[in-house]
C-alpha atoms as a PDB file:
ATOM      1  CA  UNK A   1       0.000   0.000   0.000  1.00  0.00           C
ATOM      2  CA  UNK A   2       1.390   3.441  -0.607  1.00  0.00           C
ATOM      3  CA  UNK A   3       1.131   5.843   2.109  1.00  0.00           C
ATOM      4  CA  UNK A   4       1.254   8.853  -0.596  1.00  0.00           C
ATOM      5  CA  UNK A   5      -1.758   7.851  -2.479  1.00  0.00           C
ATOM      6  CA  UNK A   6      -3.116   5.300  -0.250  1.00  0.00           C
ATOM      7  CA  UNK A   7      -3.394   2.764  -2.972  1.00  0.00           C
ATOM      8  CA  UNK A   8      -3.029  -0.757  -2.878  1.00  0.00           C
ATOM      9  CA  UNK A   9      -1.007  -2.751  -6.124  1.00  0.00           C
ATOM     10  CA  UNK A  10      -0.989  -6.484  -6.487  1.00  0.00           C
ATOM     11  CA  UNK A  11       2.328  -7.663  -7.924  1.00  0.00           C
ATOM     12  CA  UNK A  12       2.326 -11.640  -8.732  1.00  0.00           C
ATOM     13  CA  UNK A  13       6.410 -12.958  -8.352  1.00  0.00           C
ATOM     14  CA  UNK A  14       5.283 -16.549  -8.662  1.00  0.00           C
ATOM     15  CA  UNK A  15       6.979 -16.438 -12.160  1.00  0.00           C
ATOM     16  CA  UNK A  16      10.046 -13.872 -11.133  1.00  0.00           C
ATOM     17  CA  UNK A  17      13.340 -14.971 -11.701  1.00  0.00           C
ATOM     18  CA  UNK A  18      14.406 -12.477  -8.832  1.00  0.00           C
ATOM     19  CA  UNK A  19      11.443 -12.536  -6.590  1.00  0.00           C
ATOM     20  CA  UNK A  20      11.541 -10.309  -3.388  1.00  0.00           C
ATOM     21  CA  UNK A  21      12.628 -12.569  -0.289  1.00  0.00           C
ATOM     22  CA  UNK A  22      10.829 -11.996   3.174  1.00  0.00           C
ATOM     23  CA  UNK A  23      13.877 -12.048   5.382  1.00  0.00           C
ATOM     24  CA  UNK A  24      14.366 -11.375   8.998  1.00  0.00           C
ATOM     25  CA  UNK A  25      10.505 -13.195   9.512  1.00  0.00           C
ATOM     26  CA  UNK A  26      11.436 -13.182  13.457  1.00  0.00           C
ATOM     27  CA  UNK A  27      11.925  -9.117  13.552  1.00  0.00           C
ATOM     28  CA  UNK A  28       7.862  -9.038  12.396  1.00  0.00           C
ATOM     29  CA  UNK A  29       7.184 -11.228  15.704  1.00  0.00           C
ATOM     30  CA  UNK A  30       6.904 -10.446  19.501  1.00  0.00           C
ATOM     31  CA  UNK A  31       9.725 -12.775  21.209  1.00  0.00           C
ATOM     32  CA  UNK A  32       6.905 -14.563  23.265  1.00  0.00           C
ATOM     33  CA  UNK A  33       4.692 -15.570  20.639  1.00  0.00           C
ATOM     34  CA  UNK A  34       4.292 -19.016  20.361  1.00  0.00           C
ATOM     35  CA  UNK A  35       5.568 -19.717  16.883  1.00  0.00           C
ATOM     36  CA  UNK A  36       8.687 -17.378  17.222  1.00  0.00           C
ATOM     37  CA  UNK A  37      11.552 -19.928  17.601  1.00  0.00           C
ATOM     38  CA  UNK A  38       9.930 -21.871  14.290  1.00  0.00           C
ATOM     39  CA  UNK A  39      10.307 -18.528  12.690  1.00  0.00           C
ATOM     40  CA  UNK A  40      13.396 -17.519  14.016  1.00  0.00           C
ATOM     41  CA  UNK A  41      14.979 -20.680  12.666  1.00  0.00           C
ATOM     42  CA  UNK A  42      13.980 -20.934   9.400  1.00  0.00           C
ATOM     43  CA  UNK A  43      15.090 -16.812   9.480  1.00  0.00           C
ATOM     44  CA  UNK A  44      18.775 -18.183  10.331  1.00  0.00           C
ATOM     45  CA  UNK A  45      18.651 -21.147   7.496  1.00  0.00           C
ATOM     46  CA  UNK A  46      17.054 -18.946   4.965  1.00  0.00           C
ATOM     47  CA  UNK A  47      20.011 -16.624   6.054  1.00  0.00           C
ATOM     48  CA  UNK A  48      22.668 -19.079   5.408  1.00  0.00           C
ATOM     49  CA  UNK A  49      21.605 -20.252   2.144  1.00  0.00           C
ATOM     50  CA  UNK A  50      21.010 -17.069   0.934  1.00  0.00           C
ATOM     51  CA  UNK A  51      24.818 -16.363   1.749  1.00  0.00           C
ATOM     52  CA  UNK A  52      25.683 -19.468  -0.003  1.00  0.00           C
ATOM     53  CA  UNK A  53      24.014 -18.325  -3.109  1.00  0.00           C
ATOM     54  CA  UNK A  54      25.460 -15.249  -3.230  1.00  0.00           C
ATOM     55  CA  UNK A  55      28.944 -16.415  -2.648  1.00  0.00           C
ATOM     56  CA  UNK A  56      28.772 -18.943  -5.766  1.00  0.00           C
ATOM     57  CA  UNK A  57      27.028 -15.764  -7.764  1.00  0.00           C
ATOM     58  CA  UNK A  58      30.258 -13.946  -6.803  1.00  0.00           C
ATOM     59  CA  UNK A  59      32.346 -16.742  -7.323  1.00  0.00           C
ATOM     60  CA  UNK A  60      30.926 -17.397 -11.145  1.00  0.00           C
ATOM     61  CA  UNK A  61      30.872 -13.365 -11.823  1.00  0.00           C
ATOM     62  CA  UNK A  62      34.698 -13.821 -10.459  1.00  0.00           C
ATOM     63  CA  UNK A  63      35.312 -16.074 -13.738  1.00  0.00           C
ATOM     64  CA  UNK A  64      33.831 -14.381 -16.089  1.00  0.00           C
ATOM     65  CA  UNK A  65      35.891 -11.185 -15.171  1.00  0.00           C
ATOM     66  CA  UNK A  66      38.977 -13.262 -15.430  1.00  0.00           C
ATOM     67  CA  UNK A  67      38.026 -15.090 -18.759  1.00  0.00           C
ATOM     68  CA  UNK A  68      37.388 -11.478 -20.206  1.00  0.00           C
ATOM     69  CA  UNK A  69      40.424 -10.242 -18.973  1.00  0.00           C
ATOM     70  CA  UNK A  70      42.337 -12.969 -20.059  1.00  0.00           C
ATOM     71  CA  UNK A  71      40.987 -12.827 -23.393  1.00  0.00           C
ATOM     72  CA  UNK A  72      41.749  -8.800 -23.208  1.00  0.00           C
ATOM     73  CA  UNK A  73      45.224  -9.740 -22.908  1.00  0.00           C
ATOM     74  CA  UNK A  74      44.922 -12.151 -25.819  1.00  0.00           C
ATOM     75  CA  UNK A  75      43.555  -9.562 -28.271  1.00  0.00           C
ATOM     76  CA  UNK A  76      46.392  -7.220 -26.819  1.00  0.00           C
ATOM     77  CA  UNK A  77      49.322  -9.681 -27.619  1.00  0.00           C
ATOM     78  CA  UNK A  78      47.375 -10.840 -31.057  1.00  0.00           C
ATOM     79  CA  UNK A  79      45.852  -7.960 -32.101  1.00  0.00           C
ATOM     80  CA  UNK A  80      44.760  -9.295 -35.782  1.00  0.00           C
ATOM     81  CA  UNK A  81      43.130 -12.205 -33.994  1.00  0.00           C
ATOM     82  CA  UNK A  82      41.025 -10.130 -31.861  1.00  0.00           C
ATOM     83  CA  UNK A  83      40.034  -8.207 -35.190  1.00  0.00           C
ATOM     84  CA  UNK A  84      38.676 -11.323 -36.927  1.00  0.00           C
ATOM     85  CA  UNK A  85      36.405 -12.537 -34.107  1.00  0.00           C
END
């Protein structure tokens, strides 16, 4: 809902590649309510595979900036075989 024009908009991210993620689920919750340890868990796992996923995203953008540089330094020492490709 926005606050400015009071208006409420429906988005559907069931077919998102990049979805938004609910995360910190436990923060939303009152420490004594019944199902906050169920929520804080599943905060913490979501939490660590997140990180996971981000460090192998890093990891692959990692290789493709050293394949391109590599190949930067290919066209640099072969210059007419970096023009024909």
């Amino acid at each position: 809902m926005s606050l400015r024009t009071l208006q409420l908009d429906c988005y559907d991210y069931s077919t998102s590649t990049h979805a938004p993620i609910l995360h910190r689920k436990k923060m939303f919750l009152a420490e004594d309510y019944p199902g906050y340890e169920m929520f804080a868990e599943l905060t913490d796992a979501e939490r660590q595979e997140l990180l996971a996923l981000v460090e192998l995203a890093e990891e692959k953008t990692l290789e493709k900036l050293r394949a391109q540089a590599a190949l930067r330094r290919i066209g640099q020492v072969f210059p007419k075989l970096a023009e024909s490709a």
